[in-house]
N, C-alpha and C. Protein backbone atom coordinates (compact mmCIF):
# COMPACT_ATOMS: atom_id res chain seq x y z
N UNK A 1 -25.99 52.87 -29.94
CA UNK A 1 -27.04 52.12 -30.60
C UNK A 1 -26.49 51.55 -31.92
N UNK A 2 -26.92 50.64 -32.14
CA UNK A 2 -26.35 49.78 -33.33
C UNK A 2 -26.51 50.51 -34.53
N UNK A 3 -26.06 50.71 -35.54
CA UNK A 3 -26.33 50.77 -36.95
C UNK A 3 -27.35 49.89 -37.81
N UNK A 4 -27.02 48.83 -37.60
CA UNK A 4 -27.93 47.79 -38.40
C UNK A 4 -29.00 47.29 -37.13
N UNK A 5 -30.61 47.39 -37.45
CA UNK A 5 -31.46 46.52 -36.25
C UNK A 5 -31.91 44.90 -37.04
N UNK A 6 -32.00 44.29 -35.94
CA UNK A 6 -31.78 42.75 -35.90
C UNK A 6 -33.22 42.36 -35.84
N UNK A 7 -34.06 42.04 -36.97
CA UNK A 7 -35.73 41.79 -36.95
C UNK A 7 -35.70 40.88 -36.47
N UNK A 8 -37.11 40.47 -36.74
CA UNK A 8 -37.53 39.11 -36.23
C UNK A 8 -38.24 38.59 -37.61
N UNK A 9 -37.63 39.31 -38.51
CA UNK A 9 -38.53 38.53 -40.18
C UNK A 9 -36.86 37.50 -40.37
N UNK A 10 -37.14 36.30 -40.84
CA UNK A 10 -36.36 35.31 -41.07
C UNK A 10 -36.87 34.37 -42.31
N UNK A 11 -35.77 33.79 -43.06
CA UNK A 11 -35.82 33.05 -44.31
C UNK A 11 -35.33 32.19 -44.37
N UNK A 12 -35.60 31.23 -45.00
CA UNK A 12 -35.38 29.86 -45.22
C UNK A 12 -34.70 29.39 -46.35
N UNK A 13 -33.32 28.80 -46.38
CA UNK A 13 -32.56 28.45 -48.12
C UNK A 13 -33.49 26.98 -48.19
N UNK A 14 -34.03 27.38 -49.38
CA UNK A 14 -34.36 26.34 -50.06
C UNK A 14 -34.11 25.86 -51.40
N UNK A 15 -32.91 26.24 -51.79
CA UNK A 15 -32.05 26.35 -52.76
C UNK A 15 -30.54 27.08 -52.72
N UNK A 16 -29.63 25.99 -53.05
CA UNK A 16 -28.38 26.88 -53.68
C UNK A 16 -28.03 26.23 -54.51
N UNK A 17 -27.04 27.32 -55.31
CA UNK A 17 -26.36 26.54 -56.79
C UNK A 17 -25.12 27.96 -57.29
N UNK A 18 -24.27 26.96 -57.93
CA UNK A 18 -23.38 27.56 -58.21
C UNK A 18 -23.10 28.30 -60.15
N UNK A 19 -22.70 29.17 -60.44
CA UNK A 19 -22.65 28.83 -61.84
C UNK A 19 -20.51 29.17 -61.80
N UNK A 20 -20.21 27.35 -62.51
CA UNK A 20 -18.81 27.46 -62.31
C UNK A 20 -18.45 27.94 -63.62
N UNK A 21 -18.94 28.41 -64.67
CA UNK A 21 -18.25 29.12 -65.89
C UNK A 21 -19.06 29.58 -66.74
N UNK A 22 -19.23 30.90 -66.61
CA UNK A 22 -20.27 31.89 -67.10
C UNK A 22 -20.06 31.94 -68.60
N UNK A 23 -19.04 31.95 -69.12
CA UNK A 23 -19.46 31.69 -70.63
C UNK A 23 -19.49 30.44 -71.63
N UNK A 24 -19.12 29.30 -70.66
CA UNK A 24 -20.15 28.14 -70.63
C UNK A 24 -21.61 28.44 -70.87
N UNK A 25 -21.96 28.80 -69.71
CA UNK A 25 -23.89 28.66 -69.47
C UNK A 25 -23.89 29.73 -68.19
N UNK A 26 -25.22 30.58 -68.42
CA UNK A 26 -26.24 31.44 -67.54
C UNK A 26 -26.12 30.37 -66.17
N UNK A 27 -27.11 29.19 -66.55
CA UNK A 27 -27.44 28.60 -65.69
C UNK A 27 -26.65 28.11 -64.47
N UNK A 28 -27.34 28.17 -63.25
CA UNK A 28 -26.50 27.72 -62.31
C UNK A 28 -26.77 26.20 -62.12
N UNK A 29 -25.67 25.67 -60.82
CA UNK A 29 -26.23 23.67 -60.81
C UNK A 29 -26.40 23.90 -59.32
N UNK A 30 -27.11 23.04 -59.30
CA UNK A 30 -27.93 22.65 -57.80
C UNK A 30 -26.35 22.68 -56.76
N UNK A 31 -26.43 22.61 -55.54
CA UNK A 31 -25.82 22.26 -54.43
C UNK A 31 -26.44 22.08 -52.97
N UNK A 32 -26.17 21.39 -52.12
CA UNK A 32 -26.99 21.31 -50.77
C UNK A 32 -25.72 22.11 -49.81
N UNK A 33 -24.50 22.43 -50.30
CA UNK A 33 -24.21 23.85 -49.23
C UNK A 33 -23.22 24.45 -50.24
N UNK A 34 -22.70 25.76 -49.59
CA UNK A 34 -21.80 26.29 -50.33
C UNK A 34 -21.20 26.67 -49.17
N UNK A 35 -19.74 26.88 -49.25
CA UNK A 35 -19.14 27.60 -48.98
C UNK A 35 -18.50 28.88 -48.82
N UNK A 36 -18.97 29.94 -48.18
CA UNK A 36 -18.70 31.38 -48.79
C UNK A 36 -17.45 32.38 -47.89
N UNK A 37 -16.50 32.57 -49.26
CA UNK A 37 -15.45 33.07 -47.87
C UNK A 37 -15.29 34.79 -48.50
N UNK A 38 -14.31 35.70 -48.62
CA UNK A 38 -14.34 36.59 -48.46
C UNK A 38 -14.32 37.13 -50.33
N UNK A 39 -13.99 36.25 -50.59
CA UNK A 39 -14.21 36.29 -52.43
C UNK A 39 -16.04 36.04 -53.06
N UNK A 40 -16.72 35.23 -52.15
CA UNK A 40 -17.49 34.94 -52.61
C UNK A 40 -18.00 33.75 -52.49
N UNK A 41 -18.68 32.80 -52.82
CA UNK A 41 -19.11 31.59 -53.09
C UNK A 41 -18.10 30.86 -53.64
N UNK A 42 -17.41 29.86 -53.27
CA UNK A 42 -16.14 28.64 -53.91
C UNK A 42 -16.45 27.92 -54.79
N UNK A 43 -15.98 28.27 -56.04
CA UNK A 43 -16.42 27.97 -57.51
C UNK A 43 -17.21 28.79 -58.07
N UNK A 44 -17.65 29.67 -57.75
CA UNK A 44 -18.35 30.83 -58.46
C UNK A 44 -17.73 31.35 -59.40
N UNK A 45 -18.00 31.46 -60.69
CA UNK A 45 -17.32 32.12 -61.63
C UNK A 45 -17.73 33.89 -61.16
N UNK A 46 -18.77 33.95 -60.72
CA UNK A 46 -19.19 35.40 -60.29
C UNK A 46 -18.54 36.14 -59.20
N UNK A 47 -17.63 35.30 -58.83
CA UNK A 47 -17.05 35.33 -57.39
C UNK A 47 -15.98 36.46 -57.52
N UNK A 48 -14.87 36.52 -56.37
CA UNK A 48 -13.56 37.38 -56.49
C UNK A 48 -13.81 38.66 -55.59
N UNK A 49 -12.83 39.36 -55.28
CA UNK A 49 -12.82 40.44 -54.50
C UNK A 49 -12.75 41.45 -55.23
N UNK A 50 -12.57 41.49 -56.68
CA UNK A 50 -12.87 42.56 -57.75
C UNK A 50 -13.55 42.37 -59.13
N UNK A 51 -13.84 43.20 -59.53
CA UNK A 51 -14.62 42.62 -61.03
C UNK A 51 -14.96 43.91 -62.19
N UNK A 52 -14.62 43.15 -63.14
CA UNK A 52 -14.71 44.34 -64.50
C UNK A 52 -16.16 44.95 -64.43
N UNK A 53 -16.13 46.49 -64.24
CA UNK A 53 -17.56 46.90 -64.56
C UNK A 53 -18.23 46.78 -65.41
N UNK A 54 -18.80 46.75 -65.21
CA UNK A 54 -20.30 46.24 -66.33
C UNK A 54 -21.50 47.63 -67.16
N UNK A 55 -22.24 47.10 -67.84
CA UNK A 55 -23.32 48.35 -68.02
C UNK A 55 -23.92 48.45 -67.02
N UNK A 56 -23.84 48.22 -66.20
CA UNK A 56 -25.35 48.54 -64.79
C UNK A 56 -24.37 49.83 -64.19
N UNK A 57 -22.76 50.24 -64.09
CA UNK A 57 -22.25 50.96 -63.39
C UNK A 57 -21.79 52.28 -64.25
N UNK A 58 -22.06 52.01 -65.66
CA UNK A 58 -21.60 52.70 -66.51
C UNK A 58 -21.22 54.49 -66.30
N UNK A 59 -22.50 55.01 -65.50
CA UNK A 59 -22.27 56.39 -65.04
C UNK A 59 -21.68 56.83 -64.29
N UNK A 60 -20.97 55.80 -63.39
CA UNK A 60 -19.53 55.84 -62.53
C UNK A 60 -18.36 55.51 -63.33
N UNK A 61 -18.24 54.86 -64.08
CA UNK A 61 -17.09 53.72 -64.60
C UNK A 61 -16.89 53.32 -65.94
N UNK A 62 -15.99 53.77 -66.32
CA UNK A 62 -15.85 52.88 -68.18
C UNK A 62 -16.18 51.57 -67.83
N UNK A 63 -16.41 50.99 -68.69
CA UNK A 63 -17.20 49.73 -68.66
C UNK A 63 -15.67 48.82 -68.74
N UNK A 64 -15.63 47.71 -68.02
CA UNK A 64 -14.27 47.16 -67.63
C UNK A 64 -12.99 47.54 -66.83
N UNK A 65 -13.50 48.50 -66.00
CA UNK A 65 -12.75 49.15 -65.08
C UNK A 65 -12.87 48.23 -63.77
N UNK A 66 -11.63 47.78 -63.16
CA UNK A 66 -12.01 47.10 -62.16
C UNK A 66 -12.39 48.01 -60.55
N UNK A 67 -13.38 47.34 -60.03
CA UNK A 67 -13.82 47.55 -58.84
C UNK A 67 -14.28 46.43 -58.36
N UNK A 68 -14.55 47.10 -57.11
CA UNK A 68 -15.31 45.65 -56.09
C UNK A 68 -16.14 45.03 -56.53
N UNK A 69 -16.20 43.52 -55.81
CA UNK A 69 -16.88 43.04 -56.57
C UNK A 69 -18.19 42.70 -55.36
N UNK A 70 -19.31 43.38 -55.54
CA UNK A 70 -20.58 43.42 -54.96
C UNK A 70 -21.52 43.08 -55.15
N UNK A 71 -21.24 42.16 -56.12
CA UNK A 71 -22.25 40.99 -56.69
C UNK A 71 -21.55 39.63 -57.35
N UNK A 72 -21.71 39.53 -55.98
CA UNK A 72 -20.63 37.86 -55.60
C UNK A 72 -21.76 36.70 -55.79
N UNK A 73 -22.94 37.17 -55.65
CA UNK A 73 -24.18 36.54 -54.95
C UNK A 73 -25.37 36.93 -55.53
N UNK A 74 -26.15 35.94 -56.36
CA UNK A 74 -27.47 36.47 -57.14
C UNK A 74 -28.43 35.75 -55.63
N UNK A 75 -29.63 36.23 -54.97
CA UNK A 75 -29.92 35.73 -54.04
C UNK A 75 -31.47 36.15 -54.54
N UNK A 76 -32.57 35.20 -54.39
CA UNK A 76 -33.77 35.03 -55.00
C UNK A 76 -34.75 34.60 -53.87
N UNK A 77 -35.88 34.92 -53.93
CA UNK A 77 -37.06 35.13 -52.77
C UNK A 77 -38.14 33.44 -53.69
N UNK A 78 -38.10 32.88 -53.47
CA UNK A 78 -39.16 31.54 -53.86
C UNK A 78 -40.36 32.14 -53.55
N UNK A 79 -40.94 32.64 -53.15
CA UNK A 79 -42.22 33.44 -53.50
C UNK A 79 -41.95 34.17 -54.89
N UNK A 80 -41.67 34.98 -54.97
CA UNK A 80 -40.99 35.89 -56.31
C UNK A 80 -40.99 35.01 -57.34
N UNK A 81 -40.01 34.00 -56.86
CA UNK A 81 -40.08 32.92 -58.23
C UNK A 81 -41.24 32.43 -58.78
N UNK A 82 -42.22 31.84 -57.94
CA UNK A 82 -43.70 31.77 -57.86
C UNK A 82 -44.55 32.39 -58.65
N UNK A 83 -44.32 33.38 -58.23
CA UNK A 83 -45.06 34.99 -58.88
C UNK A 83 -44.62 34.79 -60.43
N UNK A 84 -43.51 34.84 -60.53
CA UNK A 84 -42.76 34.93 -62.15
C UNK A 84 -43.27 33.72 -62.69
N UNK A 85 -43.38 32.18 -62.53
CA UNK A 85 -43.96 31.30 -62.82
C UNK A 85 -45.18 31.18 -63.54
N UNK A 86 -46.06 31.75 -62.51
CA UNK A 86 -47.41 32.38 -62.86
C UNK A 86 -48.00 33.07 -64.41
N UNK A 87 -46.79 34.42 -63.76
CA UNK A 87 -46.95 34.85 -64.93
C UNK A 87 -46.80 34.82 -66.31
N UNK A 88 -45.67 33.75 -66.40
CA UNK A 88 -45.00 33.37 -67.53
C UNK A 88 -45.51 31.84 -68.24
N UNK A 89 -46.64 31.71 -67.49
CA UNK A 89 -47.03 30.20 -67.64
C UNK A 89 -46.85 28.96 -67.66
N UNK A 90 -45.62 28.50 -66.74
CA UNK A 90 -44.61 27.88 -66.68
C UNK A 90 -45.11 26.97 -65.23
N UNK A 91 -45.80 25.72 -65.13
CA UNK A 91 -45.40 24.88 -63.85
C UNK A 91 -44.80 25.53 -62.35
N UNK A 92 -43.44 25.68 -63.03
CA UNK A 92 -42.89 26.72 -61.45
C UNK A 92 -41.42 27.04 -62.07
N UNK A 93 -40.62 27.63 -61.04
CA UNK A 93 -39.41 28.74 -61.76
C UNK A 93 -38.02 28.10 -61.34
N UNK A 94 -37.24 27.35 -62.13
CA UNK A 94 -36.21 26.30 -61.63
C UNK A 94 -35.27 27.91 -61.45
N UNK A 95 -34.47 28.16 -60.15
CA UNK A 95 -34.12 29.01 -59.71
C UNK A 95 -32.17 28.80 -60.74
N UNK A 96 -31.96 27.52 -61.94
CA UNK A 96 -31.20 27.50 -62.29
C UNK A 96 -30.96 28.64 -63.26
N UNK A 97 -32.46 28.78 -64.00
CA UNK A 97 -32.58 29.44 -65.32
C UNK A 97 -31.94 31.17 -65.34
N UNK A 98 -31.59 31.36 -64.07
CA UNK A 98 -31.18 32.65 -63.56
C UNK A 98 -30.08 33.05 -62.55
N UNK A 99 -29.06 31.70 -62.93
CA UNK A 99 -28.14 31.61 -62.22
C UNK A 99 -28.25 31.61 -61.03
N UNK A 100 -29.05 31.37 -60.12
CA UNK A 100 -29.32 32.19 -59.06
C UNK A 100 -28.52 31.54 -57.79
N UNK A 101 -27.74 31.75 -57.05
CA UNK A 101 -26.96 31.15 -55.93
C UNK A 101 -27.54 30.55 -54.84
N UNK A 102 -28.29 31.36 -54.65
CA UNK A 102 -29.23 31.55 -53.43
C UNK A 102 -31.04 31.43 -53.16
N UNK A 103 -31.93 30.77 -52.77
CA UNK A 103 -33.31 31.63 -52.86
C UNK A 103 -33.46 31.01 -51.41
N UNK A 104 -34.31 32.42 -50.92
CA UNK A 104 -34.97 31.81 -49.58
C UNK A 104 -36.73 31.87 -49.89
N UNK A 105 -36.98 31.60 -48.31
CA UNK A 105 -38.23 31.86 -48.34
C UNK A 105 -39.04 32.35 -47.32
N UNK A 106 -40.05 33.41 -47.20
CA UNK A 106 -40.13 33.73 -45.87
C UNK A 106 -39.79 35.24 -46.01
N UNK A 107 -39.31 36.21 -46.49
CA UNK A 107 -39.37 37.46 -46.48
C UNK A 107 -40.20 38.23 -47.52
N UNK A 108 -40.64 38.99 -46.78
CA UNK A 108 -42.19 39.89 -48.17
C UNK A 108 -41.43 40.74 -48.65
N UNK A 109 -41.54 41.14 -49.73
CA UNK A 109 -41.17 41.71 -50.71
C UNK A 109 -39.38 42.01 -50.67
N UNK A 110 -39.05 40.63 -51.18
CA UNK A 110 -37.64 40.44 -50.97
C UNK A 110 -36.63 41.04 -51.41
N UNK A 111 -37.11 41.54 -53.32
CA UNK A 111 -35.79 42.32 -53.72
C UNK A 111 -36.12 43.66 -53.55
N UNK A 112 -37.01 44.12 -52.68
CA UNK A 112 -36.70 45.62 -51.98
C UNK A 112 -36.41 45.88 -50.40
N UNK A 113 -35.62 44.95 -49.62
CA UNK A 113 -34.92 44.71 -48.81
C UNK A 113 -34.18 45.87 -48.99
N UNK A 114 -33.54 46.71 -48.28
CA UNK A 114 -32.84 47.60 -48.13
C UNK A 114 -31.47 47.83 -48.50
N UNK A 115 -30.90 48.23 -49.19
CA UNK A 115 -29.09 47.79 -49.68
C UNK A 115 -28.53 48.17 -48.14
N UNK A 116 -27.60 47.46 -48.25
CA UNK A 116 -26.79 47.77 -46.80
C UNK A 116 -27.63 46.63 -45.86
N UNK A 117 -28.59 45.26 -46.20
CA UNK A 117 -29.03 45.22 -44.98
C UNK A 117 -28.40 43.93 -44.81
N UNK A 118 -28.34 43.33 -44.20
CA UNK A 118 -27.28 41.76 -43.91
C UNK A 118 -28.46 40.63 -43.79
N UNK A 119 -27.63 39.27 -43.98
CA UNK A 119 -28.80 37.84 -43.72
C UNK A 119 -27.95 37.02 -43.34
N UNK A 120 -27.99 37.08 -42.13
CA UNK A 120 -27.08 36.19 -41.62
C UNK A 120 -27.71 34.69 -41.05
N UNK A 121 -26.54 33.95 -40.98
CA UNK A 121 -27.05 32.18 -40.77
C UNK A 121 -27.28 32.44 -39.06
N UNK A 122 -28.52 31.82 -39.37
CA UNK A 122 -28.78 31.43 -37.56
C UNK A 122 -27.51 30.27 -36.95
N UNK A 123 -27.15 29.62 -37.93
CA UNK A 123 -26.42 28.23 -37.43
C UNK A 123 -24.81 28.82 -36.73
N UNK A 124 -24.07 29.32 -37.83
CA UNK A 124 -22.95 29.85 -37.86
C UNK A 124 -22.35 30.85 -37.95
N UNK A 125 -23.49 32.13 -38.14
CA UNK A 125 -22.76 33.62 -38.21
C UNK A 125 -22.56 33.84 -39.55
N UNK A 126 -22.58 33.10 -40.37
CA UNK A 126 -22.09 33.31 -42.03
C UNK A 126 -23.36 34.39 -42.66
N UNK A 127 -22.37 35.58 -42.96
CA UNK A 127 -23.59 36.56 -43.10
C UNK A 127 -22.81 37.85 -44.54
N UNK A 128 -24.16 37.91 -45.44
CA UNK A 128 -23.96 38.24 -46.57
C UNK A 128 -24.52 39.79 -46.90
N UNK A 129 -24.28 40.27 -47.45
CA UNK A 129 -24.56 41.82 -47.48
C UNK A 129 -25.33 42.46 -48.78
N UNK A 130 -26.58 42.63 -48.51
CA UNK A 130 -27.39 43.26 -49.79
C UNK A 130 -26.75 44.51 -50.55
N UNK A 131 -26.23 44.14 -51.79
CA UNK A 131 -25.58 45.70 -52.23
C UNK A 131 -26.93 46.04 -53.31
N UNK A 132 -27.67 45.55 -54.10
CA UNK A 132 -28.98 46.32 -54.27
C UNK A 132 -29.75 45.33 -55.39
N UNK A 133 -31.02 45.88 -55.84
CA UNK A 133 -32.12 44.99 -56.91
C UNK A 133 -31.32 45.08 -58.11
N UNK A 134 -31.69 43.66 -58.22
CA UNK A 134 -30.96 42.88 -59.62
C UNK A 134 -31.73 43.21 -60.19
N UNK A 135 -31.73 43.74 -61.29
CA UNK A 135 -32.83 44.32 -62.27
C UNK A 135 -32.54 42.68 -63.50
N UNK A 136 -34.06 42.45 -64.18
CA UNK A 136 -33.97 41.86 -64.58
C UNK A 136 -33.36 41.71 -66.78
N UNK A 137 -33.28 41.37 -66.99
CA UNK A 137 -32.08 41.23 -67.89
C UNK A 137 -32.54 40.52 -69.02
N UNK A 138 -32.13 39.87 -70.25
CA UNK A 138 -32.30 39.12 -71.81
C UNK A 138 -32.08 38.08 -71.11
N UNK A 139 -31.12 37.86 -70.94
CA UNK A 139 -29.96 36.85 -70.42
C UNK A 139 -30.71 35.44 -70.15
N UNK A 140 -31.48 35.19 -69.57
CA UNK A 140 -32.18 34.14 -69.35
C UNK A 140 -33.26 33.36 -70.19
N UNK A 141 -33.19 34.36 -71.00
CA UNK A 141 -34.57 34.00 -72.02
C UNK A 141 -34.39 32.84 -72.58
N UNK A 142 -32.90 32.57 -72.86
CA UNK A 142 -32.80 31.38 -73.94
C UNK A 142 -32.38 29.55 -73.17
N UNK A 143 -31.82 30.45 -72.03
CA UNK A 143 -32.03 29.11 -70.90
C UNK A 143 -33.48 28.99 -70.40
N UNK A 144 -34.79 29.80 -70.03
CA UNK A 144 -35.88 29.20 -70.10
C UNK A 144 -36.37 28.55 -71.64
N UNK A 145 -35.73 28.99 -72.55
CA UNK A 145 -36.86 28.50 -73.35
C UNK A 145 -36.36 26.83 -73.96
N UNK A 146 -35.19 26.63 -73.27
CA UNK A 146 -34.43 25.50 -73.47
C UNK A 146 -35.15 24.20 -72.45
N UNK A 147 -35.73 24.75 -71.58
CA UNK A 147 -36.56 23.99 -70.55
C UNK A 147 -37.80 24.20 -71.02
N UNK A 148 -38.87 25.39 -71.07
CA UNK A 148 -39.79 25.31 -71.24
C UNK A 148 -40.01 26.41 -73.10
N UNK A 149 -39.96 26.02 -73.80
CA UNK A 149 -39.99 26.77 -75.36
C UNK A 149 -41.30 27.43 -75.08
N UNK A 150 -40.77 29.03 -75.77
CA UNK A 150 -41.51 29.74 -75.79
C UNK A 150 -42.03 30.67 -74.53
N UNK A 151 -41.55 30.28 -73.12
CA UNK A 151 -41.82 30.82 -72.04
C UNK A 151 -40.50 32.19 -72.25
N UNK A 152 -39.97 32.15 -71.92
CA UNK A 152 -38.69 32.76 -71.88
C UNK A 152 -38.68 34.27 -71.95
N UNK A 153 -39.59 34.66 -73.60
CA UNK A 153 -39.85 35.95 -73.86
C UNK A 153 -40.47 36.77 -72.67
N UNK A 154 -41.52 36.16 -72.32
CA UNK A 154 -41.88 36.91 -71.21
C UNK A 154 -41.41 37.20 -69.49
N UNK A 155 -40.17 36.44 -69.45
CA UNK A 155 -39.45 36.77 -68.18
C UNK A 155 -39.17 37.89 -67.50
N UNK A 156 -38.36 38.96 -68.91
CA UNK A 156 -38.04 40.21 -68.18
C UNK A 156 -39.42 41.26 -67.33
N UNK A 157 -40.56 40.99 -67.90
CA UNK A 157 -41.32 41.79 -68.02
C UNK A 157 -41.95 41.36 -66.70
N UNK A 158 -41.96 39.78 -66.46
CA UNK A 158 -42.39 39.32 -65.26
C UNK A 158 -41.65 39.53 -64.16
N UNK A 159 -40.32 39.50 -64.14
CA UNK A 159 -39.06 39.12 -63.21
C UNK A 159 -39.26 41.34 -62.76
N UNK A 160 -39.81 41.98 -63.37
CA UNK A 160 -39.80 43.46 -62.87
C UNK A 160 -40.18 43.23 -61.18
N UNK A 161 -39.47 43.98 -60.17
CA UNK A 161 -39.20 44.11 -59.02
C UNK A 161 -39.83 42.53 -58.40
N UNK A 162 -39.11 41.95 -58.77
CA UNK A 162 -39.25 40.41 -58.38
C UNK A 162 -37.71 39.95 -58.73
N UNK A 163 -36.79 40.27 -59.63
CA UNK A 163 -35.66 39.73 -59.65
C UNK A 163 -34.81 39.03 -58.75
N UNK A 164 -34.95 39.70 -57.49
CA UNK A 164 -34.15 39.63 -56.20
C UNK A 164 -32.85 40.41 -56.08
N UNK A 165 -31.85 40.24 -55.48
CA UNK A 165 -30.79 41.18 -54.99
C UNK A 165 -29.55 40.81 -55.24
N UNK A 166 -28.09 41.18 -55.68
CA UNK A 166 -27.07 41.35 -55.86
C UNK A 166 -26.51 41.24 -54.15
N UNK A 167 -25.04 40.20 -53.62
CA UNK A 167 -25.18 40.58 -52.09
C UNK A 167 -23.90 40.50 -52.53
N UNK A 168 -22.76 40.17 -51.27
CA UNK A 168 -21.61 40.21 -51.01
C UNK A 168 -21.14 39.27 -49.88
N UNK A 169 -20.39 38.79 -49.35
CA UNK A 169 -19.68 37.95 -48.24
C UNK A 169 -19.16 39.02 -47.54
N UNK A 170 -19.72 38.94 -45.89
CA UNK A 170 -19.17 40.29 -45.05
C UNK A 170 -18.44 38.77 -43.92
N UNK A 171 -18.92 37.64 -43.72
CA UNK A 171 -18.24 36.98 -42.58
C UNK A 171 -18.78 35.85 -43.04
N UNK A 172 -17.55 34.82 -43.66
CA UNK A 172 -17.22 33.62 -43.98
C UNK A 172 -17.55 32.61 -43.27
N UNK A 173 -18.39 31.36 -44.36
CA UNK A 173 -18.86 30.31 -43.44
C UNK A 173 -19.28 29.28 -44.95
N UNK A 174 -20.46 28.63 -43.96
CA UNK A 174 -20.78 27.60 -45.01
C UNK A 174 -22.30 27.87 -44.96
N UNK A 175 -23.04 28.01 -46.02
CA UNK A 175 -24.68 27.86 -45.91
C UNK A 175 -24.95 26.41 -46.83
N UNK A 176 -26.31 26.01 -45.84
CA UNK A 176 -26.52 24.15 -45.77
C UNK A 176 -28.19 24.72 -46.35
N UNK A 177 -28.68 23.82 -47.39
CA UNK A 177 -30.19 23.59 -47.48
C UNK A 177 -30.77 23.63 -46.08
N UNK A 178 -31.68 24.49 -45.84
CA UNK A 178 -33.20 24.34 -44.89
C UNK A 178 -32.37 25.12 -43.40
N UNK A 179 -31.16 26.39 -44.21
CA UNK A 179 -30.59 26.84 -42.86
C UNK A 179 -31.36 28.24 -42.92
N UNK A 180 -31.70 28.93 -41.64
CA UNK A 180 -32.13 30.13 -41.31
C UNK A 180 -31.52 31.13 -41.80
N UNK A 181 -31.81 32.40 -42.26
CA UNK A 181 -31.29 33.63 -41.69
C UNK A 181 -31.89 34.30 -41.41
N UNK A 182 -31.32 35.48 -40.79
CA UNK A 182 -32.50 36.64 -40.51
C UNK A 182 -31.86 37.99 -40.78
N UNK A 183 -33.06 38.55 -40.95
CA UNK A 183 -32.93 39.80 -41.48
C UNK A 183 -32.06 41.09 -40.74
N UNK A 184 -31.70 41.68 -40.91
CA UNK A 184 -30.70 43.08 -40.23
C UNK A 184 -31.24 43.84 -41.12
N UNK A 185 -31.27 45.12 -40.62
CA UNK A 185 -31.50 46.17 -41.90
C UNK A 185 -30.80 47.58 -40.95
N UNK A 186 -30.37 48.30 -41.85
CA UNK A 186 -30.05 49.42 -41.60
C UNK A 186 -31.06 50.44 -40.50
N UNK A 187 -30.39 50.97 -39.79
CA UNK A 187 -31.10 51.50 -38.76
C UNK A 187 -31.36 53.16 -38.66
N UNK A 188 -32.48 53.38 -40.35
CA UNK A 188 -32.40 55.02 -40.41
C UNK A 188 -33.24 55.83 -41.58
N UNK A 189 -33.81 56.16 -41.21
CA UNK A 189 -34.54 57.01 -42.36
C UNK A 189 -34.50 56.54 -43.71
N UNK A 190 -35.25 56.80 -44.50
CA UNK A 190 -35.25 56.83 -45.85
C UNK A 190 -35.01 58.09 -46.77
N UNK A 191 -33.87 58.01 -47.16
CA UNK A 191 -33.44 58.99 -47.87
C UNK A 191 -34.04 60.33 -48.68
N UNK A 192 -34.30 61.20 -47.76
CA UNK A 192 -35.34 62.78 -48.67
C UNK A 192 -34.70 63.58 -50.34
N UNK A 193 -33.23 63.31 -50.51
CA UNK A 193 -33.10 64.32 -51.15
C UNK A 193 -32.67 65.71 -50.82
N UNK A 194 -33.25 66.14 -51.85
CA UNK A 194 -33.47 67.71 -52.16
C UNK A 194 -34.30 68.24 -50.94
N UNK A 195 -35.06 67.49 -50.26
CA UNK A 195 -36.47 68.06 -49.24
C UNK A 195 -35.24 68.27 -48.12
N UNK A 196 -34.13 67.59 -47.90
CA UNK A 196 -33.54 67.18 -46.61
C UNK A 196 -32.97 68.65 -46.09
């Protein structure tokens, strides 16, 4: 029996964008496909097969220790964005203001998708790997408020389990505006603990 089961919940890119130099600018730029090979997204400054740790890993890792790199891919739910919009009083949520690579549309409650679960292209097999919720961050505040002043402050507080997910490149391809994927998820219990 398989490891990963193959749903029938499926999403829609209705957005990609790249960010080619992170201490340039947060923000990512539009694209109608990307290319994703075993590094990552082509031109991604976020990209590579390794990467200096960060504070999010700190209790594993001195901070700049290299390891894998498992967040090749900021990937965002357009509902979510919606939601954050809303809340922040803002028209709607340019998926640039958050670097974001990726957003689909079409899966409920997107950045608690399962780590380990895959989204692969209906077209070509090009399929990417959830390594876990992007927790939301400062970082963006000053690229929203550069578009909309004064929105910005309230992002983190909105973007809470709405951020979306951190992924990875498991099998190289190209993703095109208005292409499918569908969901895989791990095929197994939810983790007890101490009860187990």
């Amino acid at each position: 029996m398989p490891a990963l089961a193959r749903t029938e919940i499926t999403g829609r890119i209705t957005w990609l964008g790249l960010v080619p130099d992170r201490a340039a600018a947060l923000a990512s730029q539009p694209r109608d496909a990307l290319r994703l090979t075993f590094a990552g997204p082509e031109g991604e400054d976020h990209g590579g097969l390794t990467r200096p740790s960060c504070s999010r890993v700190t209790t594993q890792h001195p901070k700049g220790t290299t390891i894998r790199n498992t967040r090749q891919l900021a990937v965002v739910s357009q509902e979510e964005l919606e939601s954050i919009a809303v809340q922040i009083g803002t028209d709607g949520f340019n998926p640039a203001w958050v670097g974001a690579t990726l957003v689909i549309s079409g899966i409920p409650d997107f950045t608690h998708v399962p780590p380990s679960s895959r989204l692969q292209s209906e077209t070509d097999g090009t399929t990417i790997v959830v390594d876990m919720e992007n927790r939301p961050c400062h970082l963006p505040v000053p690229v929203i408020d550069a578009d909309a002043p004064g929105h910005g402050r309230a992002f983190k507080t909105a973007a809470k389990d709405r951020r979306g997910v951190t992924a990875w490149v498991e099998r190289e391809g190209t993703l095109h505006l208005g292409d499918t994927l569908r969901l895989h998820v791990p095929d197994q219990r939810a983790w007890r603990g101490a009860e187990a």
